[in-house]
Protein backbone atom coordinates (compact mmCIF):
# COMPACT_ATOMS: atom_id res chain seq x y z
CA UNK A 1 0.00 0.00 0.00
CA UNK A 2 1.21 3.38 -0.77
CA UNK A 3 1.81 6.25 1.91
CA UNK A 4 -0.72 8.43 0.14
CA UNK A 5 -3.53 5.25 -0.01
CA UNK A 6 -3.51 5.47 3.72
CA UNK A 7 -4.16 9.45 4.10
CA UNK A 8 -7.61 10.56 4.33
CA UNK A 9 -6.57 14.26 4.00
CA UNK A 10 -4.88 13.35 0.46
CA UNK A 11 -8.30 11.66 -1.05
CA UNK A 12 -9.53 13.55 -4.00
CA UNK A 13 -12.66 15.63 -3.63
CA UNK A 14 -14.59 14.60 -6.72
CA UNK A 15 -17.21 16.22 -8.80
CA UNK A 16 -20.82 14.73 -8.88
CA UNK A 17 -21.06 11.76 -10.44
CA UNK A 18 -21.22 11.37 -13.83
CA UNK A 19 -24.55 11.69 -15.51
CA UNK A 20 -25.65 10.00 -18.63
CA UNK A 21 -25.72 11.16 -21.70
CA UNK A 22 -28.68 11.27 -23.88
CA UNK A 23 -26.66 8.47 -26.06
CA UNK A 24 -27.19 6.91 -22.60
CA UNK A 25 -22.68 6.54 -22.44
CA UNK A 26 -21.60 8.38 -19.23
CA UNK A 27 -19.76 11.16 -19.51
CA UNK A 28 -15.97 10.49 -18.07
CA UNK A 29 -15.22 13.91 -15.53
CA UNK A 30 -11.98 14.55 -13.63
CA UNK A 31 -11.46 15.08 -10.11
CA UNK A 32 -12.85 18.53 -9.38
CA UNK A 33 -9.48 19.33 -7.10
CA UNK A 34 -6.94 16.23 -5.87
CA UNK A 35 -4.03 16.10 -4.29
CA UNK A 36 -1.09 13.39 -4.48
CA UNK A 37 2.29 12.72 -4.91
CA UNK A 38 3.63 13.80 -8.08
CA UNK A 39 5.96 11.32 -10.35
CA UNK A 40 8.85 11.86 -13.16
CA UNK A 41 5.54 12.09 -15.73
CA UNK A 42 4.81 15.53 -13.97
CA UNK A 43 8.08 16.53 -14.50
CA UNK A 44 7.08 19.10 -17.55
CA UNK A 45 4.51 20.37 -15.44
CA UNK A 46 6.06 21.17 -12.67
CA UNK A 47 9.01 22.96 -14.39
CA UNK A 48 6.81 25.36 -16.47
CA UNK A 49 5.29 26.74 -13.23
CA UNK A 50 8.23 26.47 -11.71
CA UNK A 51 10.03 28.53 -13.98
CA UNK A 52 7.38 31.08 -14.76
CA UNK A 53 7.35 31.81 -10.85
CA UNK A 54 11.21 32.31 -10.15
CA UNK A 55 12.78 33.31 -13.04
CA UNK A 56 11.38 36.84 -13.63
CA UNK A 57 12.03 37.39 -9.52
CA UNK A 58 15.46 35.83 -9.39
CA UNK A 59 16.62 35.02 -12.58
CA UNK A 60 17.21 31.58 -12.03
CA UNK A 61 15.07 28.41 -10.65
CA UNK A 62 15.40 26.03 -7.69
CA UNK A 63 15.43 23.05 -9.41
CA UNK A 64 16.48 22.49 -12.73
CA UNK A 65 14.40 19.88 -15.32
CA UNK A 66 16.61 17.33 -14.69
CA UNK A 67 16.55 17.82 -11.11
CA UNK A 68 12.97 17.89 -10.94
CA UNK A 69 13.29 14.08 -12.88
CA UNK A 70 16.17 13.46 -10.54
CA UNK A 71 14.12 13.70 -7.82
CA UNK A 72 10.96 12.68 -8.75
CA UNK A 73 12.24 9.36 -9.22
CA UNK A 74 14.33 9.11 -6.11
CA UNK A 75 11.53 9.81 -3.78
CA UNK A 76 8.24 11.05 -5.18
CA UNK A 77 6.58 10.51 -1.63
CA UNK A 78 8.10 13.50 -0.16
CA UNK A 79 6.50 15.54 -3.18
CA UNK A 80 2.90 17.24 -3.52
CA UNK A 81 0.46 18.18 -6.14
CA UNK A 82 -2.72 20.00 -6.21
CA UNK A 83 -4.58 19.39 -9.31
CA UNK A 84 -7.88 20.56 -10.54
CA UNK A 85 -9.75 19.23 -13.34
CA UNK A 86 -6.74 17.37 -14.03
CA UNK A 87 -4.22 20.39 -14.56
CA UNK A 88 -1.36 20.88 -11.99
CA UNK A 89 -1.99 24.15 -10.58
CA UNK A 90 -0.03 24.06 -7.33
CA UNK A 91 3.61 21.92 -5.91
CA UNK A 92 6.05 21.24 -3.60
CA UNK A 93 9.08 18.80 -3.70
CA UNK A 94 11.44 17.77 -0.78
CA UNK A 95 13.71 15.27 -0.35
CA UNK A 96 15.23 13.74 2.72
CA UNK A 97 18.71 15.61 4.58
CA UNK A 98 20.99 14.14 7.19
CA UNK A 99 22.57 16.78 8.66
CA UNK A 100 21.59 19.67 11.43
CA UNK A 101 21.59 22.31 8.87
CA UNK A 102 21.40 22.57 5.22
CA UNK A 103 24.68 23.17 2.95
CA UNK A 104 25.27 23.70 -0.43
CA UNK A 105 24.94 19.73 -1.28
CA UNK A 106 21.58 19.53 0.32
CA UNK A 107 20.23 21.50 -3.08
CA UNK A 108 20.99 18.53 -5.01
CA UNK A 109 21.07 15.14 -3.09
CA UNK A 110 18.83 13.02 -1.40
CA UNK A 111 19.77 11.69 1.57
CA UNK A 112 17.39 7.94 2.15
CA UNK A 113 19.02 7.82 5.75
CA UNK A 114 18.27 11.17 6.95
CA UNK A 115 15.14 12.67 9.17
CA UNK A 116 15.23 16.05 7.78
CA UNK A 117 12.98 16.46 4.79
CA UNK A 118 14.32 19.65 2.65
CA UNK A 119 11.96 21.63 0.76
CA UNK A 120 13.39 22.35 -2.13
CA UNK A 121 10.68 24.30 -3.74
CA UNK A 122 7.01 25.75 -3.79
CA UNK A 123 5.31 27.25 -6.47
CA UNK A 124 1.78 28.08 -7.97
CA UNK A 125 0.90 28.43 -11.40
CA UNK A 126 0.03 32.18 -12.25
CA UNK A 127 -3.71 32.11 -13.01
CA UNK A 128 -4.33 31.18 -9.49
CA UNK A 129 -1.83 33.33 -6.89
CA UNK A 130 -2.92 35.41 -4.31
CA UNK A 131 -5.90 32.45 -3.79
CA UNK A 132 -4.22 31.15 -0.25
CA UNK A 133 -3.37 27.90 -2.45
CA UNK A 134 0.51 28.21 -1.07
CA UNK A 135 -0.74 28.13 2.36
CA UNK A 136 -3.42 24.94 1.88
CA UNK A 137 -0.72 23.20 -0.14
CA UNK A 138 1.81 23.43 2.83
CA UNK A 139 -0.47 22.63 5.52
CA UNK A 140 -1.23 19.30 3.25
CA UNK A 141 2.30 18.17 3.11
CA UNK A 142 3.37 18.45 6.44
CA UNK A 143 0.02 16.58 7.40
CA UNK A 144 1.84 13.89 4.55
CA UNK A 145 4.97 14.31 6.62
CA UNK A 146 3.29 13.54 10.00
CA UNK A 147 2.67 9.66 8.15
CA UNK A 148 6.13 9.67 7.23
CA UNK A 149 7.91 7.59 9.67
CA UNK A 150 11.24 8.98 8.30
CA UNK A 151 10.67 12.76 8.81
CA UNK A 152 11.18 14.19 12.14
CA UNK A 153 11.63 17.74 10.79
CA UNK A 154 10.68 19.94 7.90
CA UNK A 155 13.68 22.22 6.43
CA UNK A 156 14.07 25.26 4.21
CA UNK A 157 15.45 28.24 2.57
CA UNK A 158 13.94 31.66 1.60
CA UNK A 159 14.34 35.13 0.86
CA UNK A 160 13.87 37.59 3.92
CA UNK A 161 10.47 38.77 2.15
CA UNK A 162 8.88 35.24 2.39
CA UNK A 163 10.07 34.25 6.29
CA UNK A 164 6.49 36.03 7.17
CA UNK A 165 4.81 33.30 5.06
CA UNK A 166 6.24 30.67 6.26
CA UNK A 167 5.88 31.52 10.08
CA UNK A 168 2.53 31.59 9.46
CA UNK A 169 2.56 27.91 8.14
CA UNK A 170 4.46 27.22 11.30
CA UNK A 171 7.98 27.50 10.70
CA UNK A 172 10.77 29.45 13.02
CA UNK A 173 13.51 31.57 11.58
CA UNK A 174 17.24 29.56 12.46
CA UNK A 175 19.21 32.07 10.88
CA UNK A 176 21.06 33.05 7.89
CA UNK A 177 21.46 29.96 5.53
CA UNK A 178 25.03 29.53 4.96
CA UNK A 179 23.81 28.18 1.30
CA UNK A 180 24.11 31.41 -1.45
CA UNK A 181 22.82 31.28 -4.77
CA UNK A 182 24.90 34.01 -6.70
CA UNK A 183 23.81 37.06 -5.10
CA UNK A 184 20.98 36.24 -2.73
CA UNK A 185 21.34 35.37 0.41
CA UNK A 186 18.96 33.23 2.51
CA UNK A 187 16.99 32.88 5.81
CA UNK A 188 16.72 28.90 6.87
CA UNK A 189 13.74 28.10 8.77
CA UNK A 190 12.70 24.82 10.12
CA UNK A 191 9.12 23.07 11.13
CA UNK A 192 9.30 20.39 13.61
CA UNK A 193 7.19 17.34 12.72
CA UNK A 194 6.01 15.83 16.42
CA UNK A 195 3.57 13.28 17.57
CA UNK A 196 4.05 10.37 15.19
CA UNK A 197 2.09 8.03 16.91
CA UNK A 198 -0.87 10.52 17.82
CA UNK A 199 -1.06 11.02 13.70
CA UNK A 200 -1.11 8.09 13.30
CA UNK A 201 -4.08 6.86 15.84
CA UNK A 202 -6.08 9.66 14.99
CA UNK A 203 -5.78 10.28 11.00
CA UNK A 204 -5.53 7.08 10.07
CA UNK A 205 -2.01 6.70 9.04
């Protein structure tokens, strides 16, 4: 069984069901809005937003295509993806960290031993910002992370501008990152994910 079979917050909320159609065939719909884990397929996807979103604010993108593959294969549980009607319209994707803080390696390598899951990157696609999809999507995964028996904590990097944001998803500020993407400098910020066993009796993990 799959981590994301197991999560009642994950199921898809589905449009009414299909009615017939005078030919008396049902007509086929797609999930209104659903959330899951995203694989190397999505991989387009993903990078079109992703790249839309950065690029004209910093010139340059988390995660590259071939990152977003490299990862997607590696471990596509510790991504998220909020589709409606079919169309990817919101992500994140982490992957797991072994070490106290992050460094410059943790941008590119997955770590299967480690308890920290790094968030690499979160983005929305255009036609939908400024909805409060960011926020939803981030409370989602780190109710995924809770059923994650590998991830104790929840790490990433931002620009000062965005540490507001993320406090109010629950993070705390550690400090300056000691990562640096050419010019910009980062804050890291961590979320602490508690109470395995209480998830687990109580959301069906």
């Amino acid at each position: 069984m799959s981590a994301l079979s197991a999560l009642p917050f994950l199921k898809p909320v589905h449009l009414r069901p299909p009615r017939s159609s005078p030919g008396g065939q049902r007509r086929h719909t797609l999930p209104a809005s659903e959330f899951r884990c995203l694989s190397p397929e999505d991989a387009v996807s993903v990078f079109e937003i992703e790249r839309e979103a950065f690029i004209s604010v910093s010139g340059d993108c988390p995660l590259h295509l071939d990152e977003i593959r490299h990862f997607l294969n590696l471990c596509p549980e510790l991504s998220l993806g909020w589709f409606e009607e079919g169309r990817l319209v919101a992500f994140i994707i982490g992957s797991l960290w072994d070490q106290e803080r992050l460094s410059q390696a943790a941008l590119t390598l997955h770590k299967p031993q480690g308890s920290a899951v790094h968030i690499h990157v979160l983005a929305v696609h255009r036609t939908v910002r400024q909805q409060g999809k960011g926020s939803i999507l981030m409370w989602r995964y780190l109710q995924h992370l809770r059923c994650l028996p590998c991830a104790r904590r929840a790490l990433l990097m931002c620009e000062p501008f965005l540490v507001p944001f993320y406090q109010k998803c629950g993070f705390e500020a550690l400090g300056p990152c000691e990562v640096a993407v050419g010019d910009l400098a980062f804050v890291e910020m961590q979320h602490l994910v508690r109470g395995h066993a209480f998830m687990r009796r109580n959301s069906g993990c």
